[in-house]
N, C-alpha and C. Protein backbone atom coordinates (compact mmCIF):
# COMPACT_ATOMS: atom_id res chain seq x y z
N UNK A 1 333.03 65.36 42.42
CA UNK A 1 331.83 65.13 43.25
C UNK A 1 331.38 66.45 43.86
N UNK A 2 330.35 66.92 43.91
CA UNK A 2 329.54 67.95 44.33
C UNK A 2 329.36 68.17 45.62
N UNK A 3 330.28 68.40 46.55
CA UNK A 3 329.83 68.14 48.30
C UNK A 3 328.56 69.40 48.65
N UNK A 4 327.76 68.72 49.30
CA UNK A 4 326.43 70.12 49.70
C UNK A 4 326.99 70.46 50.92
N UNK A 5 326.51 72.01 50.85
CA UNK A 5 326.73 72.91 51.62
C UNK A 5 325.61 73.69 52.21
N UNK A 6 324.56 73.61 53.83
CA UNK A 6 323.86 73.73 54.20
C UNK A 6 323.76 74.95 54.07
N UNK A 7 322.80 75.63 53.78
CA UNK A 7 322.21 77.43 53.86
C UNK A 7 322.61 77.72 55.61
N UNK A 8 323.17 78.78 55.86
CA UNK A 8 323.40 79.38 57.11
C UNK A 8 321.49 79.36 57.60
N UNK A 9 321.50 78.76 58.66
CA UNK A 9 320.16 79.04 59.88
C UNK A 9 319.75 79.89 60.29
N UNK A 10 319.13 80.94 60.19
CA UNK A 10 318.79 81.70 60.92
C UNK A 10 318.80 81.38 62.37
N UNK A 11 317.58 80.58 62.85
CA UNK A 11 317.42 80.32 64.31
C UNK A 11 319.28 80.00 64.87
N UNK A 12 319.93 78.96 64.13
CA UNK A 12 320.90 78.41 64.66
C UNK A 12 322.01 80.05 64.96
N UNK A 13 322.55 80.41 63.77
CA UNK A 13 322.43 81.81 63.50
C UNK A 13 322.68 82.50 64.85
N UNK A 14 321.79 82.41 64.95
CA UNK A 14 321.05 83.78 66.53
C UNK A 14 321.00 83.00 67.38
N UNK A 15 321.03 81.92 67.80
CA UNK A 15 321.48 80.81 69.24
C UNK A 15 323.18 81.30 69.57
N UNK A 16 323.87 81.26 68.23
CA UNK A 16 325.47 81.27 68.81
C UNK A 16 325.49 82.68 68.99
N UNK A 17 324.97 83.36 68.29
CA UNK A 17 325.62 84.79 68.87
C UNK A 17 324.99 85.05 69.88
N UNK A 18 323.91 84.67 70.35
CA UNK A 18 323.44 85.38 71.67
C UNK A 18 323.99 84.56 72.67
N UNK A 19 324.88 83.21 72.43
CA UNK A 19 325.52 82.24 73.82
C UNK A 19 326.92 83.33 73.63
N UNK A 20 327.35 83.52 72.34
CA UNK A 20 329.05 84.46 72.72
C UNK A 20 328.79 85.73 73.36
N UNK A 21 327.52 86.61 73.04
CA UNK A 21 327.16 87.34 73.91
C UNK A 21 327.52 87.06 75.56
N UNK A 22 326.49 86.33 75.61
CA UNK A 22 326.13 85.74 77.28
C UNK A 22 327.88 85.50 77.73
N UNK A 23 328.49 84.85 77.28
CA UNK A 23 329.95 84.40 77.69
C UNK A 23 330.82 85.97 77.98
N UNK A 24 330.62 86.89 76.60
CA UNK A 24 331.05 88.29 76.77
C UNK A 24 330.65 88.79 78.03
N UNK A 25 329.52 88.89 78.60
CA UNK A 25 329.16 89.21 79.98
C UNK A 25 329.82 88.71 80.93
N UNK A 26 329.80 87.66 81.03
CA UNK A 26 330.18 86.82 82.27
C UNK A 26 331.90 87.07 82.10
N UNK A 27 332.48 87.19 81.34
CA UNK A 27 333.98 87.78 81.18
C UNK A 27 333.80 88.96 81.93
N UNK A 28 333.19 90.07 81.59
CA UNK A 28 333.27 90.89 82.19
C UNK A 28 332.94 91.36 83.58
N UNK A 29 332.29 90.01 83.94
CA UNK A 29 331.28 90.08 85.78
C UNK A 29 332.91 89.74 86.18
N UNK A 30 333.56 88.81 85.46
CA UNK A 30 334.72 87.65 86.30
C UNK A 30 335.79 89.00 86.57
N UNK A 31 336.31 89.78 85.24
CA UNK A 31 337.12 90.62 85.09
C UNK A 31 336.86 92.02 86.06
N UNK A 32 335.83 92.29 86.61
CA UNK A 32 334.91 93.10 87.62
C UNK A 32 335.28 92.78 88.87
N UNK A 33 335.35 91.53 89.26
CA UNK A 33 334.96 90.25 90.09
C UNK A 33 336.77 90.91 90.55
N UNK A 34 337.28 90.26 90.15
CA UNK A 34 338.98 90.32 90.29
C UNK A 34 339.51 91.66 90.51
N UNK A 35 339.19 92.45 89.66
CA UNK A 35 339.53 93.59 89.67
C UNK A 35 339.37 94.39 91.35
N UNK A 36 337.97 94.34 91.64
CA UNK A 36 337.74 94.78 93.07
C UNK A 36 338.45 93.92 93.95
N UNK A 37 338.20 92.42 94.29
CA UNK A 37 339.02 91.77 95.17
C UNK A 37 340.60 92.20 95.37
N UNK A 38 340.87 92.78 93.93
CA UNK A 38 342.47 93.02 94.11
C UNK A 38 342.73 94.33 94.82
N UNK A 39 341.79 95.35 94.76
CA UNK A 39 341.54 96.08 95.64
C UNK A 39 341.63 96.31 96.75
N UNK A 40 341.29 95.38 97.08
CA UNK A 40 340.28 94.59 99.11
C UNK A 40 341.21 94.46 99.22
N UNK A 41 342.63 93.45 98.51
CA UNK A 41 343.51 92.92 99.13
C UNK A 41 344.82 94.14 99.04
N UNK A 42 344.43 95.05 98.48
CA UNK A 42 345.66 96.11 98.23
C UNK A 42 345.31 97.07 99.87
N UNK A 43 343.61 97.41 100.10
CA UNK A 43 343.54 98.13 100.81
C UNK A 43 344.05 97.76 102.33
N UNK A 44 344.03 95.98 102.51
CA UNK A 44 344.13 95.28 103.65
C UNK A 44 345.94 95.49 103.73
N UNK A 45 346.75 95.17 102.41
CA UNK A 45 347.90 95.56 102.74
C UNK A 45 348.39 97.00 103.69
N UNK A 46 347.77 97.70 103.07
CA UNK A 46 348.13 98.80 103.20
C UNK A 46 347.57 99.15 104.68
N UNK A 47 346.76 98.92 105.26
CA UNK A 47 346.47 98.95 106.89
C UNK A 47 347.47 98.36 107.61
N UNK A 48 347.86 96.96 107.08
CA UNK A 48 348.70 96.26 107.97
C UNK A 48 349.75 96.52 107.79
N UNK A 49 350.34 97.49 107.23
CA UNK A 49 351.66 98.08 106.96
C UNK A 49 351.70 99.08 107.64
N UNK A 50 350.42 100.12 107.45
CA UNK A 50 350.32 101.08 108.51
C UNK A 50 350.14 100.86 110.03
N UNK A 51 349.64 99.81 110.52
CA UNK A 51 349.90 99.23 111.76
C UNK A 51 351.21 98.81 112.14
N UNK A 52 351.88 98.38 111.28
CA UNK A 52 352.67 97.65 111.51
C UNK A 52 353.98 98.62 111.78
N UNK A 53 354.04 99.84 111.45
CA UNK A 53 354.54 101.27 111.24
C UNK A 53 354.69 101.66 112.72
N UNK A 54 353.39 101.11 112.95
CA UNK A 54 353.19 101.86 114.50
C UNK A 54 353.19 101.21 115.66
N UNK A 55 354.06 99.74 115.56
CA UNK A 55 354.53 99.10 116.69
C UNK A 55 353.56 98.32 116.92
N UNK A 56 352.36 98.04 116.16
CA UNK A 56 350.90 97.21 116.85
C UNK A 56 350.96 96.34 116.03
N UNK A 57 351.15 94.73 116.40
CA UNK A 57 350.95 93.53 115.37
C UNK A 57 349.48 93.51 114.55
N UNK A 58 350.34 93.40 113.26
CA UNK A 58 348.65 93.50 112.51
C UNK A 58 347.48 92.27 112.81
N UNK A 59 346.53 92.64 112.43
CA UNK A 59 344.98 92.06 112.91
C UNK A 59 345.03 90.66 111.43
N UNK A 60 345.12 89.93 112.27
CA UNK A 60 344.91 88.50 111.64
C UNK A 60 343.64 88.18 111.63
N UNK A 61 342.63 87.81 110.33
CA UNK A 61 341.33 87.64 110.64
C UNK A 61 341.09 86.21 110.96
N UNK A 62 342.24 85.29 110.96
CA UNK A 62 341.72 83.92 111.48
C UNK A 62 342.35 83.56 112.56
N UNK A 63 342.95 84.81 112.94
CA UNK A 63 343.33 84.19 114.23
C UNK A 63 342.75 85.48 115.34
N UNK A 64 340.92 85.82 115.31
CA UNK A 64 340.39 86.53 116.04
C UNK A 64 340.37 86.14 117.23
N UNK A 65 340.21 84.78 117.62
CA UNK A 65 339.62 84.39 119.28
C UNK A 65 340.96 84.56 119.91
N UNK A 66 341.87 83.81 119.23
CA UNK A 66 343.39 83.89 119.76
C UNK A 66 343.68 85.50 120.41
N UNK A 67 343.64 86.50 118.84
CA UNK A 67 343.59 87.92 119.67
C UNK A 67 342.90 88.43 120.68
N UNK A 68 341.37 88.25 120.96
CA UNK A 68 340.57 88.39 122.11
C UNK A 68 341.17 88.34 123.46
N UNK A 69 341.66 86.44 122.92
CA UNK A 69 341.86 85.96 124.44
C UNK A 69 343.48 86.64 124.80
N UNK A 70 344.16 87.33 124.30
CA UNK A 70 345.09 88.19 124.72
C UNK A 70 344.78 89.34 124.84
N UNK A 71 343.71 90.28 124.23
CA UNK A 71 343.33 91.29 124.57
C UNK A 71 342.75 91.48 125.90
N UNK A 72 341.96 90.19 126.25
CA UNK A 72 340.63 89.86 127.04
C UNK A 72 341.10 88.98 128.07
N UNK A 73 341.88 88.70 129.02
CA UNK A 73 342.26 87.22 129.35
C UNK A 73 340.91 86.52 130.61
N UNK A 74 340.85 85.41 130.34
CA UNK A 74 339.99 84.85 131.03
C UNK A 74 340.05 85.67 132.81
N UNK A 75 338.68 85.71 132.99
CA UNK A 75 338.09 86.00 134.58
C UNK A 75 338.45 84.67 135.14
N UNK A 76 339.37 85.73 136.22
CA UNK A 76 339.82 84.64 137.29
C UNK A 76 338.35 83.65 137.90
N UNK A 77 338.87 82.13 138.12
CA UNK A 77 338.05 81.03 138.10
C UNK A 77 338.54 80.39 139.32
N UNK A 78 337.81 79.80 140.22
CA UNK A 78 337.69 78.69 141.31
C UNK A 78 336.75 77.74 141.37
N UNK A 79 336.65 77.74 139.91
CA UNK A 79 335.30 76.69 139.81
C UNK A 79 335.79 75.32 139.69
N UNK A 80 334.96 74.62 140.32
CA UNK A 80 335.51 72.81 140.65
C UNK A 80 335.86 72.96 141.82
N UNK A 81 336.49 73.72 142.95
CA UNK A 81 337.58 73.91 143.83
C UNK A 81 336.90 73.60 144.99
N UNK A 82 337.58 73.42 146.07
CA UNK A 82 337.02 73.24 147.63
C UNK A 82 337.35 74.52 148.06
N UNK A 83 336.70 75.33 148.92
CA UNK A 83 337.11 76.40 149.76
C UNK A 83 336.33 76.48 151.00
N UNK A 84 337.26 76.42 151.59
CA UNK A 84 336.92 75.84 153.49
C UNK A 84 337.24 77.05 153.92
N UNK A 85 336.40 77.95 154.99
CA UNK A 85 337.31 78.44 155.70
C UNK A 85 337.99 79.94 154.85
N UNK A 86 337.98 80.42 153.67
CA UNK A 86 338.89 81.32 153.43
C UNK A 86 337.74 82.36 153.37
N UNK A 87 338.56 83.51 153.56
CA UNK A 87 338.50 85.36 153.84
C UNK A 87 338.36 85.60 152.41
N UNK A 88 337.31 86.17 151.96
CA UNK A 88 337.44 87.63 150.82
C UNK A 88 336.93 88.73 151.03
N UNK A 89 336.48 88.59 152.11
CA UNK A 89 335.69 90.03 152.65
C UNK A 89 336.31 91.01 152.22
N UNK A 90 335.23 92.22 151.56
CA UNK A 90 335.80 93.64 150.77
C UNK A 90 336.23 93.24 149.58
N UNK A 91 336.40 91.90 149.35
CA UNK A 91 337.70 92.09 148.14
C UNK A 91 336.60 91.96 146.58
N UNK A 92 337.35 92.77 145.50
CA UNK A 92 336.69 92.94 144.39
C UNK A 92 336.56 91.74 143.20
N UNK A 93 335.90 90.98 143.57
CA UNK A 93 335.61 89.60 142.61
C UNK A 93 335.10 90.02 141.54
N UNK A 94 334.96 91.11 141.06
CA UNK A 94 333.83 91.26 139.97
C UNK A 94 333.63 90.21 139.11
N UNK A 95 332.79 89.25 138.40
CA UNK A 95 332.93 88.60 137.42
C UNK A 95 333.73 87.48 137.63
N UNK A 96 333.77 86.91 138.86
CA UNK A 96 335.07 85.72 139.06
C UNK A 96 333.82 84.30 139.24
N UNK A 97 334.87 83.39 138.55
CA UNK A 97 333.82 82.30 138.56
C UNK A 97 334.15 81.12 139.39
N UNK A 98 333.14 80.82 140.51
CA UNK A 98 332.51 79.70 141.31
C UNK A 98 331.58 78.73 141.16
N UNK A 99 331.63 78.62 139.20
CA UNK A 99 330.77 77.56 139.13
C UNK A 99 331.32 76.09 140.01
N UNK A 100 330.64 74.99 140.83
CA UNK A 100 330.72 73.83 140.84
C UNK A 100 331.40 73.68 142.07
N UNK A 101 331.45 75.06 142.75
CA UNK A 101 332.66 75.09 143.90
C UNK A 101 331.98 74.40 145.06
N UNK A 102 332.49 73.99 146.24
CA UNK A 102 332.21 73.41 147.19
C UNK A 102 332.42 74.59 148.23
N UNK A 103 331.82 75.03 149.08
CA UNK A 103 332.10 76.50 150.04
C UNK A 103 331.87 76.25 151.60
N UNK A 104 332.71 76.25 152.22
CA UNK A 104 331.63 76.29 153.89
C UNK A 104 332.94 77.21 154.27
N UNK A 105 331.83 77.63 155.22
CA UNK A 105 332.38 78.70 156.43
C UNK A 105 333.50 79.96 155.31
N UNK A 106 332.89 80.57 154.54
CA UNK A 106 333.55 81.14 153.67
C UNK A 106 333.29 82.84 154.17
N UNK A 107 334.21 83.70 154.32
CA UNK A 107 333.33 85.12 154.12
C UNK A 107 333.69 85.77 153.18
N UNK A 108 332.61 86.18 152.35
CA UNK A 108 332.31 87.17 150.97
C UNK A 108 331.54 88.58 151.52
N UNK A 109 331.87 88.89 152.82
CA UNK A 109 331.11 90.15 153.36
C UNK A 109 332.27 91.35 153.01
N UNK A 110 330.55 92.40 152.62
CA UNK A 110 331.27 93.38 151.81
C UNK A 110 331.92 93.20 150.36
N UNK A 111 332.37 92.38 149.72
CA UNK A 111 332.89 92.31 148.60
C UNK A 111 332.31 92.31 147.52
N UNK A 112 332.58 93.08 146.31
CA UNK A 112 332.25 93.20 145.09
C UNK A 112 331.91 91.93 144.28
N UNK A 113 331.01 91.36 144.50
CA UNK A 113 330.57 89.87 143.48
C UNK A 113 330.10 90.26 142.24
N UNK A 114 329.65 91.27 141.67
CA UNK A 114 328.64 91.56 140.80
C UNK A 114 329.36 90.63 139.53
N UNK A 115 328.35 89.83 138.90
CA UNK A 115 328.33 88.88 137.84
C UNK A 115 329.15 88.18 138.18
N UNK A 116 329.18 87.19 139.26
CA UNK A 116 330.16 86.22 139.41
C UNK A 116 329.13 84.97 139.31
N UNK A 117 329.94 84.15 139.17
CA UNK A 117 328.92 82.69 138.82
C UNK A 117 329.22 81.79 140.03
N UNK A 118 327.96 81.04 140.75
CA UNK A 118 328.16 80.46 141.53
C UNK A 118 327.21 79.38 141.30
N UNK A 119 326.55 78.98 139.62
CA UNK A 119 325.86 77.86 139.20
C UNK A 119 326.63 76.42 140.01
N UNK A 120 325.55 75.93 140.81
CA UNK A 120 325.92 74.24 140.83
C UNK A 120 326.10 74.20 141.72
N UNK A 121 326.68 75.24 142.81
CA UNK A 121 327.72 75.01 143.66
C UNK A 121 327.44 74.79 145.13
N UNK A 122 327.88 74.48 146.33
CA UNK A 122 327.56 74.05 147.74
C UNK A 122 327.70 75.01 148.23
N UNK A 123 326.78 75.99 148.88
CA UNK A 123 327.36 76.61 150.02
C UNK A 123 326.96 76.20 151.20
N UNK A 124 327.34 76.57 151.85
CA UNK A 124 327.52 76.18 153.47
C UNK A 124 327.80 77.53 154.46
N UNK A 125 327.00 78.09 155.77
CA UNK A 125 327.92 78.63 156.48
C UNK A 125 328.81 79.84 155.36
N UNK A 126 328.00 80.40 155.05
CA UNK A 126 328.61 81.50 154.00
C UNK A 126 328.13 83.04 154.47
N UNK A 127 329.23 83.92 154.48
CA UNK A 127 328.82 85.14 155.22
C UNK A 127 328.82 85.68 153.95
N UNK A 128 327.53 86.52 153.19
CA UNK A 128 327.47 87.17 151.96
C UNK A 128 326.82 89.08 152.45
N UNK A 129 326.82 88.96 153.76
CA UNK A 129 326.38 90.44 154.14
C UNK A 129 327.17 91.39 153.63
N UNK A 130 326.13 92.16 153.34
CA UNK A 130 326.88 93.82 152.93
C UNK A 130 327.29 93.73 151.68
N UNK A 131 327.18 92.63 150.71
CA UNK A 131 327.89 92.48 149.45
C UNK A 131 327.09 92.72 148.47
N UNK A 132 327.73 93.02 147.29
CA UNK A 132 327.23 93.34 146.52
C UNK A 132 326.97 92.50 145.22
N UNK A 133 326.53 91.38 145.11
CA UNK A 133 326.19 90.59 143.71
C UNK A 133 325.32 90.49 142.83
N UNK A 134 324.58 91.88 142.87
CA UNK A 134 323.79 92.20 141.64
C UNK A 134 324.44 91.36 139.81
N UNK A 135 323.42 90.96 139.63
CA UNK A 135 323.57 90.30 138.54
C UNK A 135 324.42 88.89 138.32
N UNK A 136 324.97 88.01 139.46
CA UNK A 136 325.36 87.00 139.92
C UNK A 136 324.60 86.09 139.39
N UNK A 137 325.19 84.77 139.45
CA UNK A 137 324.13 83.48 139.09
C UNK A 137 324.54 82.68 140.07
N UNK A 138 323.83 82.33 141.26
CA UNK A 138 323.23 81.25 141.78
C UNK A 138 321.96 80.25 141.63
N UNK A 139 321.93 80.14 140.51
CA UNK A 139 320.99 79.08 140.25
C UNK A 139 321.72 77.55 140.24
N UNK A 140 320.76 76.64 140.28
CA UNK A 140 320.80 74.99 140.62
C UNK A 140 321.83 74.90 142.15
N UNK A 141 321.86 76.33 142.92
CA UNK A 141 322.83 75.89 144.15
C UNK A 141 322.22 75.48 144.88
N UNK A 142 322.80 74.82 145.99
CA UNK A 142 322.19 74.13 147.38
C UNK A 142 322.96 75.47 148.68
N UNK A 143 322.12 75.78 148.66
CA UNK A 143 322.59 77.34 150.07
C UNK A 143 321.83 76.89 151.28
N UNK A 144 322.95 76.62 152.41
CA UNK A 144 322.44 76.72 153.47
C UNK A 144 323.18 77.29 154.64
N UNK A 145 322.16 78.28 155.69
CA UNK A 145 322.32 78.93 156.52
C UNK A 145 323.86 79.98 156.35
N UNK A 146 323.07 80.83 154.74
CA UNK A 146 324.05 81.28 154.32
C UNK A 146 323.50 82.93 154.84
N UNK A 147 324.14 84.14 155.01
CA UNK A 147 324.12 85.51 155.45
C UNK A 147 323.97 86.22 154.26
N UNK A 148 322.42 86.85 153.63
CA UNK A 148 322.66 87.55 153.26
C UNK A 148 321.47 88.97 153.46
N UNK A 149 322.45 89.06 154.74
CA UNK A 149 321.66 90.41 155.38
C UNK A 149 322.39 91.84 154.68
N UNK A 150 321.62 92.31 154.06
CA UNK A 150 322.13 93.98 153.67
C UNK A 150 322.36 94.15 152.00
N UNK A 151 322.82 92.38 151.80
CA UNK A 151 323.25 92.35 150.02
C UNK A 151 322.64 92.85 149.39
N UNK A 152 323.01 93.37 147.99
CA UNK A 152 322.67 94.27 147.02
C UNK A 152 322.65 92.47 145.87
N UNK A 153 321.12 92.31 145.76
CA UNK A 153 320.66 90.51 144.95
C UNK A 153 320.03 91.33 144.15
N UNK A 154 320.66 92.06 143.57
CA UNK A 154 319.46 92.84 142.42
C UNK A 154 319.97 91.80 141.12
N UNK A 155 318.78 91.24 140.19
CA UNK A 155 319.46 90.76 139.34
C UNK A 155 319.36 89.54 139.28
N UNK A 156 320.06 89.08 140.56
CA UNK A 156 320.61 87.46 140.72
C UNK A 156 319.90 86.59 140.41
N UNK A 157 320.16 85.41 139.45
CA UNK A 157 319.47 84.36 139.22
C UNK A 157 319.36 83.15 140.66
N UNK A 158 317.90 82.76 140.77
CA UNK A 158 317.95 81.94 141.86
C UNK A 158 317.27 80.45 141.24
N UNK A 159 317.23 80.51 140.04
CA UNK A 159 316.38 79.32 139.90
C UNK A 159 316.93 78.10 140.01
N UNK A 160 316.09 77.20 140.60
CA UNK A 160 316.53 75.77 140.56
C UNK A 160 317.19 75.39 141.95
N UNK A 161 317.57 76.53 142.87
CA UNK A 161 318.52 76.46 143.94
C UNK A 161 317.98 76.35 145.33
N UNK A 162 318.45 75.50 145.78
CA UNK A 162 317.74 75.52 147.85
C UNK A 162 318.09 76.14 148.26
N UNK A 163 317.32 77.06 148.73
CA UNK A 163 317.76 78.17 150.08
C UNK A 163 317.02 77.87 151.18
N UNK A 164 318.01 77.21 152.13
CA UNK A 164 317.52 76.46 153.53
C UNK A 164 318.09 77.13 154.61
N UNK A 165 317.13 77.89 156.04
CA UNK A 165 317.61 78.51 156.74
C UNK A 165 318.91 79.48 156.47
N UNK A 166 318.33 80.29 155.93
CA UNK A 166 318.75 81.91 155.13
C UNK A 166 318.85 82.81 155.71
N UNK A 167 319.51 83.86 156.33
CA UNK A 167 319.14 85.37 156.47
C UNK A 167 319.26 86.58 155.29
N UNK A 168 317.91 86.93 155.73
CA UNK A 168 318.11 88.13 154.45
C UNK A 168 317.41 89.30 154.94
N UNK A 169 317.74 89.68 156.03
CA UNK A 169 317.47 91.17 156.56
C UNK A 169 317.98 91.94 155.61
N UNK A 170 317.46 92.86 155.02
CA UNK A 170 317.50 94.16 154.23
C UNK A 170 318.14 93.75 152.95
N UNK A 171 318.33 92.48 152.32
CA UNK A 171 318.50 92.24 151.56
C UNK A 171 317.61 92.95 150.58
N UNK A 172 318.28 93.18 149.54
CA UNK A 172 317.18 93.70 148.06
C UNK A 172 317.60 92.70 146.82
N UNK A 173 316.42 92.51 146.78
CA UNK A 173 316.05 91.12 145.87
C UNK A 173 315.50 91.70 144.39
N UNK A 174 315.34 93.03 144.30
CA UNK A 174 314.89 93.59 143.06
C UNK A 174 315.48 93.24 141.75
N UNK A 175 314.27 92.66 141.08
CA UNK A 175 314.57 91.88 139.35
C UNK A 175 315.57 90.79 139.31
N UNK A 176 315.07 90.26 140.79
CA UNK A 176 316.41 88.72 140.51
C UNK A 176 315.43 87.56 140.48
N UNK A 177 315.87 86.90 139.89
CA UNK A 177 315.07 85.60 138.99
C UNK A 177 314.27 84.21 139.83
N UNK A 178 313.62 84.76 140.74
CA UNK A 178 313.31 83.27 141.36
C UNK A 178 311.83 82.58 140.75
N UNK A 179 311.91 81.26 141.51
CA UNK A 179 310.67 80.47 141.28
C UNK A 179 309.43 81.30 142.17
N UNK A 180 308.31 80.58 142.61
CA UNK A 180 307.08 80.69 143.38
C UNK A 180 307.82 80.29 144.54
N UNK A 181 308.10 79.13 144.82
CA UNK A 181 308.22 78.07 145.79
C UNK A 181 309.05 79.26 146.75
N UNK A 182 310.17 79.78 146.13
CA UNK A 182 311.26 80.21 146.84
C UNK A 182 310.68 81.80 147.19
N UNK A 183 310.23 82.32 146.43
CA UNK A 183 309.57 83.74 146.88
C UNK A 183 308.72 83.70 148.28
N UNK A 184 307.70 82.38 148.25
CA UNK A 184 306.68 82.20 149.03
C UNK A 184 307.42 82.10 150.50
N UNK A 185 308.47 81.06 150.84
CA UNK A 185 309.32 80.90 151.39
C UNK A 185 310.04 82.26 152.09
N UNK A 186 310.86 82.56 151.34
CA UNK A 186 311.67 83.66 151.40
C UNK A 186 310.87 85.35 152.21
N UNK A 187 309.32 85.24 151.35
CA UNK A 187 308.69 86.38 152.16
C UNK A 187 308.08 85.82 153.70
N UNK A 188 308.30 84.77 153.89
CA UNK A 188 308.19 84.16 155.39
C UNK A 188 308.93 85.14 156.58
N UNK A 189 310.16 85.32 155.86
CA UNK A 189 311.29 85.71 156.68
C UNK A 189 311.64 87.27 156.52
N UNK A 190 311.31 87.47 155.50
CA UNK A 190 311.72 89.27 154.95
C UNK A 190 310.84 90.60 155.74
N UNK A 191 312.57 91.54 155.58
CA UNK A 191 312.10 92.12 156.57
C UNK A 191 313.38 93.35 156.42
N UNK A 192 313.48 94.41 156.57
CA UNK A 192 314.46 95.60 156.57
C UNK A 192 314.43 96.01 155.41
N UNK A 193 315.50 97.25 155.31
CA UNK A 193 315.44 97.88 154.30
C UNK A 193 317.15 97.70 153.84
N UNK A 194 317.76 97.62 152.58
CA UNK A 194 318.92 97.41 151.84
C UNK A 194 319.64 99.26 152.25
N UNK A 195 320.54 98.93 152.93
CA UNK A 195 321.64 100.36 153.50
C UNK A 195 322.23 100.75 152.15
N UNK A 196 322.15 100.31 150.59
CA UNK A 196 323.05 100.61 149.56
C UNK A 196 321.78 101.30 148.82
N UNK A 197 321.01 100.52 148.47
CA UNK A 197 319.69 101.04 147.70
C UNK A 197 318.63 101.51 148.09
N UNK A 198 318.28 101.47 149.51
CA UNK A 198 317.43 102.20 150.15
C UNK A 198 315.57 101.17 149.81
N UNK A 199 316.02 100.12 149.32
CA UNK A 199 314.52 99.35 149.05
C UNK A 199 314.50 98.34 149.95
N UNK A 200 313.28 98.59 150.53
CA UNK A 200 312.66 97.20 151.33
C UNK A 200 312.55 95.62 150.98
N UNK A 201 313.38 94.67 151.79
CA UNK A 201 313.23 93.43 151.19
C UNK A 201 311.89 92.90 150.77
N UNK A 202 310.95 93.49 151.96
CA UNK A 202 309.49 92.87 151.34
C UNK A 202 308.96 93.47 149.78
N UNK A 203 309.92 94.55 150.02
CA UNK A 203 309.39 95.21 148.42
C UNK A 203 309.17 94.76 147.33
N UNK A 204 311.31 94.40 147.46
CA UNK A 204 311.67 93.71 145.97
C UNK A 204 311.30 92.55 145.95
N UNK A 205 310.55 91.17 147.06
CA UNK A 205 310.13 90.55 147.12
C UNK A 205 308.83 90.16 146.20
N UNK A 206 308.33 91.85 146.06
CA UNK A 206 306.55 91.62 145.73
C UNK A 206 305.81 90.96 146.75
N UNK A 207 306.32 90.89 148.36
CA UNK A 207 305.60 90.12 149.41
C UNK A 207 304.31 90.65 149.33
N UNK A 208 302.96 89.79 149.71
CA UNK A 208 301.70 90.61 149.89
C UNK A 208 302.03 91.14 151.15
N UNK A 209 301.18 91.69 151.55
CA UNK A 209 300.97 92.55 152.70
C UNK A 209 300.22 91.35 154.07
């Protein structure tokens, strides 16, 4: 019996060699591909060996926050807390956080506040003269018949917050964040000049004249 045997295709032909082509490439992207990664991972050895040489635990990339928060340890916090009654006068809070705190009869005169957080929180009867909390957040607080004659409020966020029967002799209020309501208010009472920065409360106020 005579079995037929199809003539080679041209078109068909030139379809397969240009797909073993295409496959030849992509071998070589994969073989490229690997080759460098094995690299990356030779060069990463070799750091963490050299660290490791030198007494410093090597740098784990999935365990970054973990390293931070031992590099970095959290800013001391009293937020949530009651504080009746206690002394920090002079003392250096920089960056310490009072979100949510409850405060009366507290003194913070003289002391370093700058960027401390005091979002949410009650004050009461709070001596803040002479201090310095440029860049602080008191916003959404309820402040009343709190001292802040002389403070350095450059910065400070005030929005959202009551300030009821206030002193702010020579306070400087320059580039701190308030509403209308509270400016309008506030230049009622303003008046001296800031002993640290040398600017007039009505200044940094923007009070009219």
């Amino acid at each position: 019996m005579h079995t037929f045997k199809p003539e080679p295709n041209f078109l068909y032909t030139g379809f397969v060699t240009t797909l073993g082509a295409d496959r030849g490439r992509k071998d070589l992207m994969l073989i490229s591909m690997l080759s460098a990664l094995s690299s990356i991972a030779a060069i990463v050895v070799s750091i963490c060996a050299a660290v490791q040489l030198y007494g410093v635990p090597a740098f784990n990339l999935f365990q970054a926050p973990l390293a931070q928060a031992v590099l970095y340890p959290p800013a001391r916090s009293f937020s949530e807390s009651d504080l009746n009654g206690q002394s920090f006068a002079g003392e250096v809070l920089h960056g310490v956080e009072f979100a949510g705190v409850t405060v009366r009869s507290v003194d913070f005169s003289a002391a370093d506040l700058r960027g401390t957080t005091f979002s949410m929180s009650w004050l009461t009867d709070v001596n803040f003269s002479g201090a310095d909390l440029s860049d602080a957040m008191l916003d959404q607080a309820t402040i009343t018949r709190a001292n802040f004659d002389d403070a350095n409020l450059t910065g400070v966020l005030f929005l959202r917050s009551k300030l009821e029967e206030v002193s702010i002799h020579g306070a400087d209020f320059s580039e701190a964040i308030l509403d209308g309501v509270q400016v309008k208010e506030l230049c009622k009472i303003a008046d001296g000049t800031n002993s640290q920065t040398g600017i007039m409360t009505r200044d940094s106020l923007y009070c009219p004249n």
